[in-house]
Protein backbone atom coordinates (compact mmCIF):
# COMPACT_ATOMS: atom_id res chain seq x y z
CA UNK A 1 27.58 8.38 -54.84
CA UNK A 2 28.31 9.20 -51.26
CA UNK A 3 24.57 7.58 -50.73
CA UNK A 4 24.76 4.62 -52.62
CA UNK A 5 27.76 4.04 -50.56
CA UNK A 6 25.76 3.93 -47.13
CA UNK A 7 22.79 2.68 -48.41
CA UNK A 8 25.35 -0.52 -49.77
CA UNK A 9 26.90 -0.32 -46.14
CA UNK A 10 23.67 -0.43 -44.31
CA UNK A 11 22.99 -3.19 -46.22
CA UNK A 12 25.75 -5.34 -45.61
CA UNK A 13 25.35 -4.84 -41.76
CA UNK A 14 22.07 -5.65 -41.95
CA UNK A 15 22.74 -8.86 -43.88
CA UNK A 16 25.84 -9.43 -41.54
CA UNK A 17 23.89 -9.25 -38.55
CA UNK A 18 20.86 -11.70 -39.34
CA UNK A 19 23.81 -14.09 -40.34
CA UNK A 20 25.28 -13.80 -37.15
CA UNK A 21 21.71 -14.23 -35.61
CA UNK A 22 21.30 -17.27 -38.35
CA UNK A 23 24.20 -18.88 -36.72
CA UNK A 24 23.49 -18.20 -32.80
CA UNK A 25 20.24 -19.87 -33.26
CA UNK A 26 18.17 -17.03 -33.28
CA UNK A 27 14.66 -17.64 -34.55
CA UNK A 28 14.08 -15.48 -37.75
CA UNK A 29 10.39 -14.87 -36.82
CA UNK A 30 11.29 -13.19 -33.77
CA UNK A 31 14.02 -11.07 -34.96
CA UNK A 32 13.31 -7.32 -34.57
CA UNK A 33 15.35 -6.76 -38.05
CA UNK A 34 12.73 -9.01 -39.64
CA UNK A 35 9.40 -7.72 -38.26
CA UNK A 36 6.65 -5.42 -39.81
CA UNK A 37 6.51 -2.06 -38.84
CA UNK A 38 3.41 -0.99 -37.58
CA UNK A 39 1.93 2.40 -36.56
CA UNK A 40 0.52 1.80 -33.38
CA UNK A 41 1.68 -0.03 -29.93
CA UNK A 42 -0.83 -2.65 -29.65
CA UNK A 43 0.39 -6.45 -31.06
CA UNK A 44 -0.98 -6.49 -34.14
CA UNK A 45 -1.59 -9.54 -36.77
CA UNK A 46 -0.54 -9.08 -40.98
CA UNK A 47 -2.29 -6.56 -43.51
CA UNK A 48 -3.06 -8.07 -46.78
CA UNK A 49 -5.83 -8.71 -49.58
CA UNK A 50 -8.33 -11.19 -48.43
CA UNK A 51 -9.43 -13.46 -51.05
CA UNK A 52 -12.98 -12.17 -51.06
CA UNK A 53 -11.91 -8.91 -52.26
CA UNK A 54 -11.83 -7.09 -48.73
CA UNK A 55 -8.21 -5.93 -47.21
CA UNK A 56 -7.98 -7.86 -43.89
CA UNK A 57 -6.49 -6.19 -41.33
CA UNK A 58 -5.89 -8.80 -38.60
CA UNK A 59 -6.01 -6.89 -35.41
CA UNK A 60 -7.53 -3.61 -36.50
CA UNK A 61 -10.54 -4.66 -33.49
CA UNK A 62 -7.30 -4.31 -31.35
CA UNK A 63 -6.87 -0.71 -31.91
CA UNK A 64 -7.47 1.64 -28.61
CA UNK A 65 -10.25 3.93 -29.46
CA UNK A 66 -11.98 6.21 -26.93
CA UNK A 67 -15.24 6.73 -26.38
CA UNK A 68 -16.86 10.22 -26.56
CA UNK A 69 -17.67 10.19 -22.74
CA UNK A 70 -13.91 9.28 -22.03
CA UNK A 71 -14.17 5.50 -21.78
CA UNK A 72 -10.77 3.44 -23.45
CA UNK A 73 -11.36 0.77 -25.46
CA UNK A 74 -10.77 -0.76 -28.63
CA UNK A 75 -12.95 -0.85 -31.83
CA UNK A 76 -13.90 -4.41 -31.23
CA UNK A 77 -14.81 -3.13 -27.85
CA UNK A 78 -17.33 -0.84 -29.68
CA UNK A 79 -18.51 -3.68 -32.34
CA UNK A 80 -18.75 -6.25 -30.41
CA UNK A 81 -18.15 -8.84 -32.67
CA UNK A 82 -20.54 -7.27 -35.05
CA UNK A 83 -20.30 -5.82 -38.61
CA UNK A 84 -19.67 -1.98 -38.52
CA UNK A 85 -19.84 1.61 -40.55
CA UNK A 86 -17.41 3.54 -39.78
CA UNK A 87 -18.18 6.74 -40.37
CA UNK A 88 -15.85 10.67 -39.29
CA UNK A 89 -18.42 13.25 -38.54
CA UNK A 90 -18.96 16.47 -37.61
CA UNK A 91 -21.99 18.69 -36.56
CA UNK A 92 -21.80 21.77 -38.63
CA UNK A 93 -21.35 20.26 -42.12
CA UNK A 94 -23.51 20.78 -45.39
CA UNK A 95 -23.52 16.33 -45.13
CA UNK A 96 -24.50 16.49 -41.18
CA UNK A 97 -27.95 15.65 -42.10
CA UNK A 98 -27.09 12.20 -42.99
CA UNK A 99 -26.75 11.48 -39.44
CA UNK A 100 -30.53 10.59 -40.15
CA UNK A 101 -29.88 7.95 -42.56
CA UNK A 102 -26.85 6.62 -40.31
CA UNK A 103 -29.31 6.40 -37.37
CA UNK A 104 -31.93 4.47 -39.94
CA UNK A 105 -29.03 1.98 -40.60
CA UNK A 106 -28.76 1.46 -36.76
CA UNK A 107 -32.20 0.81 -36.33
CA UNK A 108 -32.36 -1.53 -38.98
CA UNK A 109 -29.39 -3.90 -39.38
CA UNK A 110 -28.45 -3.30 -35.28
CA UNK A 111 -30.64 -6.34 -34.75
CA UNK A 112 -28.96 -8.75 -37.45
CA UNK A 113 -25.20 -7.76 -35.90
CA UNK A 114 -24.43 -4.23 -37.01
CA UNK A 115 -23.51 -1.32 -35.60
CA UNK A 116 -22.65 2.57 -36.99
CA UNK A 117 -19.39 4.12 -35.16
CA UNK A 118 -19.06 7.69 -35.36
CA UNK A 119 -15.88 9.63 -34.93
CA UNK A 120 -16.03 13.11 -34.43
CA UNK A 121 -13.23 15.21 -36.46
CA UNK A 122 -12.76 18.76 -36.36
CA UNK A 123 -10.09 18.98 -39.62
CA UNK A 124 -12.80 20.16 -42.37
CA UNK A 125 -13.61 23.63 -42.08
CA UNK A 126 -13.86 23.39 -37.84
CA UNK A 127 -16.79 22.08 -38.48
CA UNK A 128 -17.14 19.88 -35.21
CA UNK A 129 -15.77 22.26 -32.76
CA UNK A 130 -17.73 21.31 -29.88
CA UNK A 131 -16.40 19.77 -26.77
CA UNK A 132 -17.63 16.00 -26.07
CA UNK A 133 -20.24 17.22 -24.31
CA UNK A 134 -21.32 19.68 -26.87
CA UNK A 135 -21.13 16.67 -29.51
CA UNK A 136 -23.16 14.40 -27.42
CA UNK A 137 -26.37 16.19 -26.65
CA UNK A 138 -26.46 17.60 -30.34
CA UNK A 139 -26.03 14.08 -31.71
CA UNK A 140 -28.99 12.88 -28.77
CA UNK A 141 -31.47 16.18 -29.64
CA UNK A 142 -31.05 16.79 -33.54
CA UNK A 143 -30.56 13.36 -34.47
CA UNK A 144 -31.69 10.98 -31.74
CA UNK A 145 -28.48 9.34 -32.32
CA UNK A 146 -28.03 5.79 -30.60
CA UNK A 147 -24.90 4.44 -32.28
CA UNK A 148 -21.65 4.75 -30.46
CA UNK A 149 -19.29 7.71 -30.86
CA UNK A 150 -15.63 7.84 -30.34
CA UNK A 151 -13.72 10.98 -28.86
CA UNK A 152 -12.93 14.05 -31.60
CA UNK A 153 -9.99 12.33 -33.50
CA UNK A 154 -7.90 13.61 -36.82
CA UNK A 155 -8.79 11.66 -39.46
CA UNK A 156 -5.64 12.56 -41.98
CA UNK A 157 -1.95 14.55 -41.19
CA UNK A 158 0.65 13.56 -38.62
CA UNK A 159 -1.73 13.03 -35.68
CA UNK A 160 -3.86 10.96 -37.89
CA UNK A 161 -5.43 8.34 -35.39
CA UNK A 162 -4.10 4.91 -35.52
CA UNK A 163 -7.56 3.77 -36.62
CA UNK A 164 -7.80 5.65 -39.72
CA UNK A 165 -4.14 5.19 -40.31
CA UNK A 166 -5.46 1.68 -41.29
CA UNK A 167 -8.49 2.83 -42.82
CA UNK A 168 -7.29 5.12 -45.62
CA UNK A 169 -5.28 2.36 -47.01
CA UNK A 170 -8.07 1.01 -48.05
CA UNK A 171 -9.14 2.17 -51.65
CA UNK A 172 -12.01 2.95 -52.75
CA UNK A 173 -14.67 1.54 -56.14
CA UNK A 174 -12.10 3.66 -58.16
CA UNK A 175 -9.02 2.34 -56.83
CA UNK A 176 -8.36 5.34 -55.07
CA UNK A 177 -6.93 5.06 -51.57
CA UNK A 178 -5.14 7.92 -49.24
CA UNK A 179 -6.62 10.37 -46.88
CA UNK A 180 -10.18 10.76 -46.10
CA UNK A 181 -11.64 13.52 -48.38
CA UNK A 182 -14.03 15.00 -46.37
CA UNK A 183 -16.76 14.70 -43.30
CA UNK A 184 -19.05 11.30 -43.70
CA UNK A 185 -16.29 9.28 -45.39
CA UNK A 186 -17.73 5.55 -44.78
CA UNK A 187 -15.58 2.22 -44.13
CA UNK A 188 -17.90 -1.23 -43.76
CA UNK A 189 -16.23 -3.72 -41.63
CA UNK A 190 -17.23 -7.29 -41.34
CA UNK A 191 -17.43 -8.62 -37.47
CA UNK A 192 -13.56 -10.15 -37.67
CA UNK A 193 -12.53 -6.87 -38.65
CA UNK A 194 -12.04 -7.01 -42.30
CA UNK A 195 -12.51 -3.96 -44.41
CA UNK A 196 -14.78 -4.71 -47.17
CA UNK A 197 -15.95 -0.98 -48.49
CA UNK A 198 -14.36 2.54 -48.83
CA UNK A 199 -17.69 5.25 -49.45
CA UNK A 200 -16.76 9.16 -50.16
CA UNK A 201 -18.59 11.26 -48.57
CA UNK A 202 -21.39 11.96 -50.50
CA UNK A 203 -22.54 8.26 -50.48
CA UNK A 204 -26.18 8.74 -48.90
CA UNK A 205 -26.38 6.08 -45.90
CA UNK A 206 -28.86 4.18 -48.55
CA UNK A 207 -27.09 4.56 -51.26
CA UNK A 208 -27.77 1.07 -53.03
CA UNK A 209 -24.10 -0.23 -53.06
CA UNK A 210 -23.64 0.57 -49.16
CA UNK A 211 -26.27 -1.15 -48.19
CA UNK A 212 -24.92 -4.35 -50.85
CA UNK A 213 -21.56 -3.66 -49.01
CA UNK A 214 -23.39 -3.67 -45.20
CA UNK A 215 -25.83 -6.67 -46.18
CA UNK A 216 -22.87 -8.91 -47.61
CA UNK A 217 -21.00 -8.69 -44.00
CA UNK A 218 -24.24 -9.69 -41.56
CA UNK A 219 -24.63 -12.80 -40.41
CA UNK A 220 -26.51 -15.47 -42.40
């Protein structure tokens, strides 16, 4: 009861208050009580279901990211205007050879406005417990990777990354949204930042409905 009661109160202030703003002039739009909450400092735009079936996130390009050499950003800084895989991954994991196939994608869509963006995460297992360094010249030797790589990042929990704070809303074929599941989860972004694909990690890089999800987001 005792609850109810405040919940009943807060409500009433709250609705007192915006009629007090109603009637000082104060613009709705830009009243604190009225706007989104979002996780993350930057201005950011509206979340919501774009009508071509992918959940457009307006400023997600907006979010500060930071490169594996130390570099800050923002993922559009990394994209570049062009579509993108985002991909967490990690060096000592039975799915780390499918850097291969992520490297393959590189090489051929990088040329028609994609790019792969790799985000190191040491929450599975350890299994990427390297420093940047150590991440780096294993990604360069073993793989030959070209693609850009953010800083190690947590992918799920309370120090989640803004980024993937945005991601895992996203659900998946099944409907199934929530934390990533494991190393070599994959996100496809179009260039304007919506997200049009959620992949488990199993998905091989090739996997005929990635690449349907990757081609449908290049430029024509």
């Amino acid at each position: 009861m005792f609850s109810n009661e405040l919940g009943l109160t807060e409500a009433m202030t709250v609705c007192s208050v915006r009629a007090h703003r109603k009637r000082s002039g104060i613009n709705p739009a830009n009243d604190r009580l009225n706007a989104p909450r979002r996780r993350w400092s930057v201005p950011v735009g509206t979340v919501g279901d774009d009508r071509s079936g992918g959940r457009s996130v307006t400023n997600i390009l907006d979010i500060p990211v930071t490169t594996l050499a130390g570099a800050q950003t923002t993922l559009g800084g990394l994209t570049e205007g062009r579509a993108a895989l985002v991909v967490n991954v990690a060096s000592k994991c039975g799915l780390t050879p499918q850097y291969t196939g992520l490297e393959q994608l590189q090489q051929e869509y990088a040329a028609r406005g994609f790019t792969v963006v790799g985000v190191p995460c040491n929450q599975f297992m350890g299994q990427e417990p390297g420093t940047s360094e150590e991440i780096a010249e294993f990604c360069s030797t073993t793989y030959g990777v070209t693609f850009p790589l953010t800083e190690k990042s947590e992918v799920n929990g309370p120090g989640r990354h803004p980024l993937y704070a945005e991601l895992t809303e996203t659900a998946d074929a099944e409907g199934n949204s929530g934390d990533i599941a494991w190393n070599f989860e994959k996100f496809v972004l179009s260039g304007d930042g919506k997200i049009v694909g959620r992949f488990r990690p199993q998905t091989d890089p090739h996997d005929p409905e990635l690449i349907a999800a990757i081609e449908g987001v290049l430029p024509r």
